[in-house]
Protein backbone atom coordinates (compact mmCIF):
# COMPACT_ATOMS: atom_id res chain seq x y z
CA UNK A 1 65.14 100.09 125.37
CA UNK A 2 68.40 99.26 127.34
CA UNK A 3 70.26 96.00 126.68
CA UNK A 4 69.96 92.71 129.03
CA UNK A 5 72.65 92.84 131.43
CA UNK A 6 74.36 89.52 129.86
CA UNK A 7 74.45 91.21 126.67
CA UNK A 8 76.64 94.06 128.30
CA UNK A 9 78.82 91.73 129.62
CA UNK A 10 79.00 89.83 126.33
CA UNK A 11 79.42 93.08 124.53
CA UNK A 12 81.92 94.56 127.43
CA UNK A 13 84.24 91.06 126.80
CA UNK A 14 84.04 91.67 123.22
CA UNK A 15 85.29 94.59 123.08
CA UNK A 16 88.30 93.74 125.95
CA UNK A 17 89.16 90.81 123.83
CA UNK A 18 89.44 93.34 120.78
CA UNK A 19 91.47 95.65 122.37
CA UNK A 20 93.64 92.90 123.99
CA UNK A 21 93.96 91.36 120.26
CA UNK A 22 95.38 95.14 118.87
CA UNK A 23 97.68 95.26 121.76
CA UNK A 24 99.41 92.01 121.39
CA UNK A 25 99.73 92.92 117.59
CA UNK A 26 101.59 95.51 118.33
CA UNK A 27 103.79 93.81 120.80
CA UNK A 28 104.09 91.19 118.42
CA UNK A 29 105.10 94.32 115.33
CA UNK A 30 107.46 95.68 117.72
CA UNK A 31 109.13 91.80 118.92
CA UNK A 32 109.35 91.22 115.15
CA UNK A 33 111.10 94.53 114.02
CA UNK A 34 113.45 93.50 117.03
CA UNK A 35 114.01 89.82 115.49
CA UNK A 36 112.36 87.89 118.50
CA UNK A 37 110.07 85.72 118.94
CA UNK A 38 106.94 86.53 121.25
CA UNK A 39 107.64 84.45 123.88
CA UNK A 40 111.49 86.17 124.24
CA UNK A 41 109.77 89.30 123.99
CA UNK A 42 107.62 89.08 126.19
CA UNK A 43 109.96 87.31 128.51
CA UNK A 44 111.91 90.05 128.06
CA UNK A 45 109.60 92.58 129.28
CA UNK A 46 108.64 90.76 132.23
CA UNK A 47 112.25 90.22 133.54
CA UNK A 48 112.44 93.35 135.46
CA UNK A 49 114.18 91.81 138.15
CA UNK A 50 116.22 88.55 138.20
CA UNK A 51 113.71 85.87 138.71
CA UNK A 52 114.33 81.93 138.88
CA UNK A 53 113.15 79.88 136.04
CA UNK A 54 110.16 78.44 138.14
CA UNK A 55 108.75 82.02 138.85
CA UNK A 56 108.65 82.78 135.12
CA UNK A 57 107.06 79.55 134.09
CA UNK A 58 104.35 80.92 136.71
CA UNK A 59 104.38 84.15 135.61
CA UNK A 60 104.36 83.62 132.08
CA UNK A 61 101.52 80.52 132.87
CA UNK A 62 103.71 77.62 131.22
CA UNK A 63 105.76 74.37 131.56
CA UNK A 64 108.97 75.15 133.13
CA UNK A 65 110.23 73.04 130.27
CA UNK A 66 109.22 75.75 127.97
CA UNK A 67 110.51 78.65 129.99
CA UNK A 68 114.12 76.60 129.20
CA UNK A 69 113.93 77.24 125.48
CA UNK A 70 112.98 80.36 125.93
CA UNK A 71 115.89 81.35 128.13
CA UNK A 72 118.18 79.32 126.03
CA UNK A 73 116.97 81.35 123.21
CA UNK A 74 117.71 84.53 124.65
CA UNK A 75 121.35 83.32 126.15
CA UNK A 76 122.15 82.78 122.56
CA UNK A 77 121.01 86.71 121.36
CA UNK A 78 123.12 87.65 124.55
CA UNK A 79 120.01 89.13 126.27
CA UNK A 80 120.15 87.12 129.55
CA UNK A 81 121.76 84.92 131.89
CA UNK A 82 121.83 82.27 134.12
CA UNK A 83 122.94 83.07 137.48
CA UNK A 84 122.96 80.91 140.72
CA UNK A 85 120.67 82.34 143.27
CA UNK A 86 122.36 83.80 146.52
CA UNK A 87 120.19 81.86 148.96
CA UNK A 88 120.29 78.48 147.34
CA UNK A 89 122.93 77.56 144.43
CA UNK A 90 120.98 74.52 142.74
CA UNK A 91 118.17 77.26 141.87
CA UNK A 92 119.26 79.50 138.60
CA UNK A 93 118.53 83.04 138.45
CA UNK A 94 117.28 84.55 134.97
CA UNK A 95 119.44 87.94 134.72
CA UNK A 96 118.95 90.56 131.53
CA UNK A 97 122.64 91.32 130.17
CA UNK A 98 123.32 95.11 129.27
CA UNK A 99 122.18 94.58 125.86
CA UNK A 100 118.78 92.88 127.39
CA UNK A 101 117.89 95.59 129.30
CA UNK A 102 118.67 98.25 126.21
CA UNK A 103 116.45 95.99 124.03
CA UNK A 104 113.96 95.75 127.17
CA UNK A 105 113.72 99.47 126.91
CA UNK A 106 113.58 99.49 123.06
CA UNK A 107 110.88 96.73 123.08
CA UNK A 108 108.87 98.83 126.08
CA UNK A 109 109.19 102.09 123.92
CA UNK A 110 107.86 100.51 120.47
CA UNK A 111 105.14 99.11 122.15
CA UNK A 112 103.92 101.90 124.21
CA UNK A 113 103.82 104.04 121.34
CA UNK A 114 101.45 101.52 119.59
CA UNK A 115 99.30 101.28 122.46
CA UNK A 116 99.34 105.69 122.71
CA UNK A 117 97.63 105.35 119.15
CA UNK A 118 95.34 102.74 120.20
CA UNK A 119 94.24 105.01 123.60
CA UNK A 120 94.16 108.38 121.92
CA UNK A 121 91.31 109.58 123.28
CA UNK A 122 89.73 113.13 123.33
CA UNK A 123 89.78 115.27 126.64
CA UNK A 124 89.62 113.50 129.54
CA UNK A 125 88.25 109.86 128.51
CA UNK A 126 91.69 108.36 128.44
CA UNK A 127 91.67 109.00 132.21
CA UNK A 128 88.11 108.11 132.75
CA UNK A 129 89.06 104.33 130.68
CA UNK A 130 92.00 104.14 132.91
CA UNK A 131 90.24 104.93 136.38
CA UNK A 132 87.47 102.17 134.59
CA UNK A 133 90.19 99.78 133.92
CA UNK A 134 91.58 100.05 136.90
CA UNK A 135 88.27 99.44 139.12
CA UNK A 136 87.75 96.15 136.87
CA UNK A 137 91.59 94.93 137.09
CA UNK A 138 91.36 95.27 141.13
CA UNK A 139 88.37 92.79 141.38
């Protein structure tokens, strides 16, 4: 007897939300070992690019107010900077330092080798969970 479709997609949801949780804990191990706080890590591994503090308040879905501590916290570890944009000098840039983008890389590192454990599947149904994840992320 096969399951009611709403109970798959409970069940599916579950099981994303489980994964998701085991992900961020790693993130979160990995932040920690580094001495940062979540949000500065995960700032920090979003800033690929200089962005101005309005786009990260967006892409980080908070109050730009709260983007400002988080930038002032990493100006104080030296990881970033404020820059004035090129096209318009009232907005401010958020720029990784040298040392930001080595503990960018770091951060990226630790946390992709918790998430190898997590995804070590046999033969080919790491690829088959990607190509799945990948088909659901593009709806």
């Amino acid at each position: 007897m096969s399951a009611r479709p709403d109970q798959i997609t409970e069940e599916l949801a579950d099981l994303v939300f489980q994964v998701a949780e085991r992900l961020r804990g790693g993130f979160h191990a990995a932040a920690a070992e580094m001495d940062l706080p979540p949000a500065q890590a995960l700032l920090l591994i979003r800033l690929s690019e200089p962005h101005p503090m309005r786009a990260l308040a967006d892409m980080l879905g908070c109050d730009a107010s709260n983007v400002t501590g988080i930038v002032d916290g990493l100006e104080r570890r030296g990881l970033a900077v404020r820059r004035p944009s090129p096209d318009d000098r009232r907005v401010k840039h958020v720029v990784l330092t040298e040392e930001g983008e080595r503990r960018r890389a770091a951060l990226r590192e630790r946390s992709t080798a918790e998430a190898a454990v997590l995804f070590d599947l046999p033969g080919g149904r790491r690829d088959l969970l990607r190509e799945l994840l990948g088909e659901v992320a593009a709806r």
